[in-house]
N, C-alpha and C. Protein backbone atom coordinates (compact mmCIF):
# COMPACT_ATOMS: atom_id res chain seq x y z
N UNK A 1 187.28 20.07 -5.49
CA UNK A 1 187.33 18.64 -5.25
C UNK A 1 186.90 18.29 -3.83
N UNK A 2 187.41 19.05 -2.92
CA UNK A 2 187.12 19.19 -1.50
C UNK A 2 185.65 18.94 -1.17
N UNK A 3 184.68 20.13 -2.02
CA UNK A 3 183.64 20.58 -1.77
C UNK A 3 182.62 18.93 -2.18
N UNK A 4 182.92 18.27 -3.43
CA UNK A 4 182.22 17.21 -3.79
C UNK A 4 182.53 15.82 -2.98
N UNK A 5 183.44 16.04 -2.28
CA UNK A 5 183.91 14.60 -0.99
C UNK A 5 182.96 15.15 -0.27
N UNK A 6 183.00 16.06 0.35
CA UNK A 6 182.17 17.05 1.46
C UNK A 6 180.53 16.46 1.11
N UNK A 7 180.29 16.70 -0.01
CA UNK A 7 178.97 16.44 -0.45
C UNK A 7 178.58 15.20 -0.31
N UNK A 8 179.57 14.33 -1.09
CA UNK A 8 179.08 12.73 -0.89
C UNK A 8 179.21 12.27 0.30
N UNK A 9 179.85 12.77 1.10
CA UNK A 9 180.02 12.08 3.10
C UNK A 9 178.85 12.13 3.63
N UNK A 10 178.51 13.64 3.17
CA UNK A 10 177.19 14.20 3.86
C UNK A 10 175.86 13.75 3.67
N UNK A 11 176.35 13.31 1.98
CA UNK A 11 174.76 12.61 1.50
C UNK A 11 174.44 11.26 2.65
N UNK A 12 175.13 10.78 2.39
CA UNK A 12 175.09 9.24 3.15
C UNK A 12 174.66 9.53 4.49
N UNK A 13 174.85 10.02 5.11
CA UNK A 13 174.13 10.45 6.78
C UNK A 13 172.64 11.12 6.87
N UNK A 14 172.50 11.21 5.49
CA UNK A 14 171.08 11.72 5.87
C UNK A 14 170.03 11.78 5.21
N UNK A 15 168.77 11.54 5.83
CA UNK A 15 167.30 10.42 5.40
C UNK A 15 166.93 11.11 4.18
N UNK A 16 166.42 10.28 4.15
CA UNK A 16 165.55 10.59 2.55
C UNK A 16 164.45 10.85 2.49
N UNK A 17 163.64 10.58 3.72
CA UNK A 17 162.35 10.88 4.19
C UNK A 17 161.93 11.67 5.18
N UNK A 18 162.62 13.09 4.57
CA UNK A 18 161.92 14.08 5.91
C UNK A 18 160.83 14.53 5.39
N UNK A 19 160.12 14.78 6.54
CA UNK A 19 158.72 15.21 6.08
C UNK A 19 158.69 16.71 6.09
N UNK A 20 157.92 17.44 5.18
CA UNK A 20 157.86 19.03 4.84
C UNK A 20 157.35 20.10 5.63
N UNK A 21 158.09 20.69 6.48
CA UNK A 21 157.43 21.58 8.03
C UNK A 21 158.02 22.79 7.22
N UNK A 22 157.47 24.12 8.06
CA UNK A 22 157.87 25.13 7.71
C UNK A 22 158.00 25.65 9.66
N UNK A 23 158.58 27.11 9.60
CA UNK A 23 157.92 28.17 10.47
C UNK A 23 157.08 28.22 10.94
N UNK A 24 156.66 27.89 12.07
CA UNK A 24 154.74 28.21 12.46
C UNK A 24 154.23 26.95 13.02
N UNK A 25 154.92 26.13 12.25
CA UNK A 25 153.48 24.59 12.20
C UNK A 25 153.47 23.74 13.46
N UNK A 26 152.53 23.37 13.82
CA UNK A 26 152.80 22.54 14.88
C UNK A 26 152.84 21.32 14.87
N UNK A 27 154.09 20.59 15.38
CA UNK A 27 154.84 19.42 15.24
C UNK A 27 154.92 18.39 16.53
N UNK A 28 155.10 17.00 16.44
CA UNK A 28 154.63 16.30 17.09
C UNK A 28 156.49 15.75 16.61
N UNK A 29 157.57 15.50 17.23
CA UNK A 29 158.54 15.39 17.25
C UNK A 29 158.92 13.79 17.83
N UNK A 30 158.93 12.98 17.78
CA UNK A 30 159.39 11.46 18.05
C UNK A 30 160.66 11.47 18.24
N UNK A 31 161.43 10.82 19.43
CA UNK A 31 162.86 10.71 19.61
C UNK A 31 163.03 9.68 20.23
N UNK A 32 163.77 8.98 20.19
CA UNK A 32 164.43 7.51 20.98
C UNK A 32 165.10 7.99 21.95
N UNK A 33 164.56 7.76 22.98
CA UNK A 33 165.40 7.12 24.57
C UNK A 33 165.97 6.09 24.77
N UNK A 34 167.42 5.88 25.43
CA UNK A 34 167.33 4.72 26.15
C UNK A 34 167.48 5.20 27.33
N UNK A 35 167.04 4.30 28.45
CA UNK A 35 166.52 4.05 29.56
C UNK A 35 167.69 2.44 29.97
N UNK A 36 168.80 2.74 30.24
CA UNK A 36 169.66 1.73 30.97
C UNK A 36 169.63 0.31 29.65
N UNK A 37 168.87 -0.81 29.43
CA UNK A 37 168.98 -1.41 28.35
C UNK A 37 167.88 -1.24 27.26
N UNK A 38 166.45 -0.45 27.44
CA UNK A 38 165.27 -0.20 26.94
C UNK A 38 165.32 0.85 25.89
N UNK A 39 164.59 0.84 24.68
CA UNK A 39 164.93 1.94 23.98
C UNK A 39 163.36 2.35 23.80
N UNK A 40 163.00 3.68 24.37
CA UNK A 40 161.30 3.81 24.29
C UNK A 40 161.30 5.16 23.16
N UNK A 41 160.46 5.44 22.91
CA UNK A 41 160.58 6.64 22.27
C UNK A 41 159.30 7.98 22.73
N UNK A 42 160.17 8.72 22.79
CA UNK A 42 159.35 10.10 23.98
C UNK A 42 158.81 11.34 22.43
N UNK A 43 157.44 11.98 22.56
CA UNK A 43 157.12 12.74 22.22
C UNK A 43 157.39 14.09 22.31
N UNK A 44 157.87 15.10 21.49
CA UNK A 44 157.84 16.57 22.00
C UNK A 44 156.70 17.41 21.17
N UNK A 45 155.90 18.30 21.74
CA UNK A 45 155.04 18.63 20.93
C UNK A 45 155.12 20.27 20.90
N UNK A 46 155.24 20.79 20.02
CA UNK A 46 155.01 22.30 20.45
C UNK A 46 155.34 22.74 18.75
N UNK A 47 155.73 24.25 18.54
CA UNK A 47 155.27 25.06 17.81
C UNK A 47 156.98 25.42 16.77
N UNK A 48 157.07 25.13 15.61
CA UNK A 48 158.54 25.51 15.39
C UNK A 48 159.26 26.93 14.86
N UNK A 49 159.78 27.07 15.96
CA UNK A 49 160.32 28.63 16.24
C UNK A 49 161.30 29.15 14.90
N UNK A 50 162.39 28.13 14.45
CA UNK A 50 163.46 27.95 14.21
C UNK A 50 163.86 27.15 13.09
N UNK A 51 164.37 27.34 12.33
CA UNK A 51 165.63 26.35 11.39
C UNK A 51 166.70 27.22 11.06
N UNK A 52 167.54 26.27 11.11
CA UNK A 52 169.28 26.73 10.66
C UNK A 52 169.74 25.64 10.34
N UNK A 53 171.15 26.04 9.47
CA UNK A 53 172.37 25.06 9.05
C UNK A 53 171.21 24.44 7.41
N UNK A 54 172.53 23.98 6.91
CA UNK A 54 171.75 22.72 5.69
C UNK A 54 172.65 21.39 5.72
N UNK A 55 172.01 21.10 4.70
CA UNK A 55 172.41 19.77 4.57
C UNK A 55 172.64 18.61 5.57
N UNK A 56 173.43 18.33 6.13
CA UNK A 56 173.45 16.91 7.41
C UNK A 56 173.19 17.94 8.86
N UNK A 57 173.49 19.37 8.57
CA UNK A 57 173.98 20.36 9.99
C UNK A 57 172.53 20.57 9.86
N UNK A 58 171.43 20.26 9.22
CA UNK A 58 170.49 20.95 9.83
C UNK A 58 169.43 21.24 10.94
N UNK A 59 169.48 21.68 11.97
CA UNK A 59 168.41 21.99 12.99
C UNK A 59 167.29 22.55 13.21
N UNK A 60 166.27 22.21 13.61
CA UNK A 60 165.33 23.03 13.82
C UNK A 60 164.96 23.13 15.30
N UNK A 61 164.24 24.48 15.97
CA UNK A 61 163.93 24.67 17.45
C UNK A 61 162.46 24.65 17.47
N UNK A 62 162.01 24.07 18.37
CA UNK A 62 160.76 23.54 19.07
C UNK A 62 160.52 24.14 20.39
N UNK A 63 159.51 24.95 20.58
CA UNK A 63 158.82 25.57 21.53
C UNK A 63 157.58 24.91 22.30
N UNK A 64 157.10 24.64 23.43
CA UNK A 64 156.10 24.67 23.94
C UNK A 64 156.15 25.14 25.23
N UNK A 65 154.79 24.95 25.85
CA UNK A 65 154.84 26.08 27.22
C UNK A 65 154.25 24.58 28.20
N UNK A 66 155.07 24.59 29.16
CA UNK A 66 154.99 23.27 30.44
C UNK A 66 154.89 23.93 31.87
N UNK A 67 153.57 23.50 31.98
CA UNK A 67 153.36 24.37 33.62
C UNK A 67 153.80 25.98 34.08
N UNK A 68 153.44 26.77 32.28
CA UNK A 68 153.75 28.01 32.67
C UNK A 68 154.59 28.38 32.38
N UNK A 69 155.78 27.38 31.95
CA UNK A 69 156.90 28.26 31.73
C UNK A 69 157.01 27.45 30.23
N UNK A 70 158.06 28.49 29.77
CA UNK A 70 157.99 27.82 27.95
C UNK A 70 159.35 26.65 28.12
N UNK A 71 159.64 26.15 27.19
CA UNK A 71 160.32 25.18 26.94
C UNK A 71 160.95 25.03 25.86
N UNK A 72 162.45 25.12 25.35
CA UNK A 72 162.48 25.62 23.96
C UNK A 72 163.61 24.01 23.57
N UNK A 73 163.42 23.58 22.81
CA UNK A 73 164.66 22.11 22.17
C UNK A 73 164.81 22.21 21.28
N UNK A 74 166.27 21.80 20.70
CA UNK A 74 166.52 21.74 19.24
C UNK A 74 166.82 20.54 18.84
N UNK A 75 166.51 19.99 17.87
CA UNK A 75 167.01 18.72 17.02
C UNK A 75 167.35 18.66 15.54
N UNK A 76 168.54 17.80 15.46
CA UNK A 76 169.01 17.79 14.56
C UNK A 76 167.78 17.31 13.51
N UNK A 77 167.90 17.40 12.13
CA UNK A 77 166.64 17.21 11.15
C UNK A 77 167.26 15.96 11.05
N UNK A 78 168.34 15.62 11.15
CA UNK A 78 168.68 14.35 9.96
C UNK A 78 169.23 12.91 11.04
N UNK A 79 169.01 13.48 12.57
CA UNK A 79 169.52 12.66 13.50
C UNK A 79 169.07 11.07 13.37
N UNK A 80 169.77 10.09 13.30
CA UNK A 80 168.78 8.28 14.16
C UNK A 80 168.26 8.32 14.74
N UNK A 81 168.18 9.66 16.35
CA UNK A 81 167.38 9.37 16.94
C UNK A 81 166.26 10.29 16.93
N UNK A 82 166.00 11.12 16.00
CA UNK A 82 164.76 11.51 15.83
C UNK A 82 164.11 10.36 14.82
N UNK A 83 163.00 9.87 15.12
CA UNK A 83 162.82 8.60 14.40
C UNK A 83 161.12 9.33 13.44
N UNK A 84 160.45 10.40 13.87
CA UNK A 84 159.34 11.03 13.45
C UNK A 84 158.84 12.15 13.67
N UNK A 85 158.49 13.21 12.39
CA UNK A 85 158.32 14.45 12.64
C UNK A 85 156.65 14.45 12.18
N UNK A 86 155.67 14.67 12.77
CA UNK A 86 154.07 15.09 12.54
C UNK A 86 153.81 16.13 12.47
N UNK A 87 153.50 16.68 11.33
CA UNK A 87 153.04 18.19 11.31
C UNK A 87 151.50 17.92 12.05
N UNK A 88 150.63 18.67 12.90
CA UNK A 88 149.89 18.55 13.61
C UNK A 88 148.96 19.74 12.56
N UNK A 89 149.69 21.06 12.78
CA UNK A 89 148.60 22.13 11.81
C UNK A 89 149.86 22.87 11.46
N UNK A 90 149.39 23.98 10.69
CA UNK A 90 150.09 25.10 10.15
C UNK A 90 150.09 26.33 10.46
N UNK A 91 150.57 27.07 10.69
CA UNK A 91 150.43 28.64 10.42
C UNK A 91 151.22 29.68 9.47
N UNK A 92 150.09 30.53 9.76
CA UNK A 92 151.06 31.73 9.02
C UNK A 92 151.45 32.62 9.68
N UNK A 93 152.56 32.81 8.71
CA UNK A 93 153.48 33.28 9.59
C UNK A 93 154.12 34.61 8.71
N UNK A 94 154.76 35.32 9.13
CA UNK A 94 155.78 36.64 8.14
C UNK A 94 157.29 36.72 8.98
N UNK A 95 157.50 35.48 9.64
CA UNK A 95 159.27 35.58 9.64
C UNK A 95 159.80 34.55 9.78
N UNK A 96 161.23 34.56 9.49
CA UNK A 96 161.89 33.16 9.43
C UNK A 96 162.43 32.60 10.83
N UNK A 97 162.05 33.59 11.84
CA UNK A 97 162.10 33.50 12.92
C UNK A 97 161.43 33.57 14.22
N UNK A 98 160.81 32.56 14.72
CA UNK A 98 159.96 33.51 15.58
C UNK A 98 160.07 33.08 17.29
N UNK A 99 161.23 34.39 17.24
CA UNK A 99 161.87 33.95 18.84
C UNK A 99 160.96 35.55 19.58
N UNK A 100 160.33 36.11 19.05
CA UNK A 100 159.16 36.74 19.59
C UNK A 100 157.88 36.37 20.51
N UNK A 101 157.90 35.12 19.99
CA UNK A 101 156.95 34.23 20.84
C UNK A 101 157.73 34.35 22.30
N UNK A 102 158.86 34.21 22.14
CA UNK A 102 159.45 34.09 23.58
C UNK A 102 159.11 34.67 24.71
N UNK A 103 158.86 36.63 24.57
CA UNK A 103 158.43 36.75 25.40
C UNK A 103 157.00 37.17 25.35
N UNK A 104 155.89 36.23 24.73
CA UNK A 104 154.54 36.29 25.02
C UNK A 104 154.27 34.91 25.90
N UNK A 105 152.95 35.44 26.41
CA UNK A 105 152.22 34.97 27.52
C UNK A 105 150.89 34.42 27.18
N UNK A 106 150.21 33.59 27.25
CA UNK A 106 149.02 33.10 27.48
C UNK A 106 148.12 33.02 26.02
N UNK A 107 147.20 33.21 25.89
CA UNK A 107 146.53 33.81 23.99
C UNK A 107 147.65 34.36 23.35
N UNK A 108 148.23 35.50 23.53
CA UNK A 108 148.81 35.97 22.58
C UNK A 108 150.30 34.95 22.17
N UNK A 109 150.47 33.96 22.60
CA UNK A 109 151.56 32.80 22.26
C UNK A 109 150.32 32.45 20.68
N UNK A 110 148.91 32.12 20.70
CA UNK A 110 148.77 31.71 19.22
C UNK A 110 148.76 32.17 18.24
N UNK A 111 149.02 31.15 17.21
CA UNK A 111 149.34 31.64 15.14
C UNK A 111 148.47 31.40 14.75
N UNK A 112 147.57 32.02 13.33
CA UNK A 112 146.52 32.06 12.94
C UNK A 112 146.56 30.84 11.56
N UNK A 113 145.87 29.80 11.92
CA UNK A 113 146.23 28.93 11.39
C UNK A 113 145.95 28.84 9.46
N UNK A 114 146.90 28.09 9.04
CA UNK A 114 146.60 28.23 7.59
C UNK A 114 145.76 27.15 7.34
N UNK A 115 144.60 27.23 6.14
CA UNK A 115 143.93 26.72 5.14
C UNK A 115 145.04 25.82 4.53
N UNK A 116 144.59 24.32 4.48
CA UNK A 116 145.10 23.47 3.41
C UNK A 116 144.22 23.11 2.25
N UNK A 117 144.31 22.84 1.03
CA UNK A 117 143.46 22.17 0.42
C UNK A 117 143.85 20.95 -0.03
């Protein structure tokens, strides 16, 4: 009984319109700022390392490299203030993880991109 309250709380918090990313792809991440009374919304762009959790808990981690050094963020999938996720391209990939990237450097940071049709 527990488990189906659990379910219906959870439904209600979260969108109905996520868009379909995997491992690999590169993502263009939209988030709302406010700025004192202003609400702007800031871009993150980089490569997704990461997913965990389901349902309302779910996160995914976002990688890119800024003046040399990498940069790693996580966001919730189902947050208000992530307001847009852009898949940019794809790759392939062979793990559900790829915190290997971490310690590469320069070329060898790229994924060999996948064919859509």
């Amino acid at each position: 009984m527990s488990q189906e309250l659990m379910k219906r709380v959870e439904k209600a918090s979260m969108k109905s319109d996520v868009p379909f990313f995997e491992i690999g792809d590169t993502v263009d991440v939209h988030t709302k700022i406010l700025e004192g009374e202003k609400e702007r919304t800031q871009v993150f762009s980089g490569t997704v390392i990461a997913r965990s959790g389901s349902g309302s808990r779910e996160m995914f981690t976002v990688r890119r490299i800024v003046a040399g050094e990498g940069v790693e963020r996580k966001f919730p999938l189902h947050s208000p203030r992530v307001s847009d996720i852009v898949v940019k391209r794809s790759s392939i990939v062979r793990r559900a993880k790829l915190y290997f990237l971490r310690d590469r450097v320069g070329k060898a940071v790229r994924l060999k991109e996948r064919r859509r049709r």
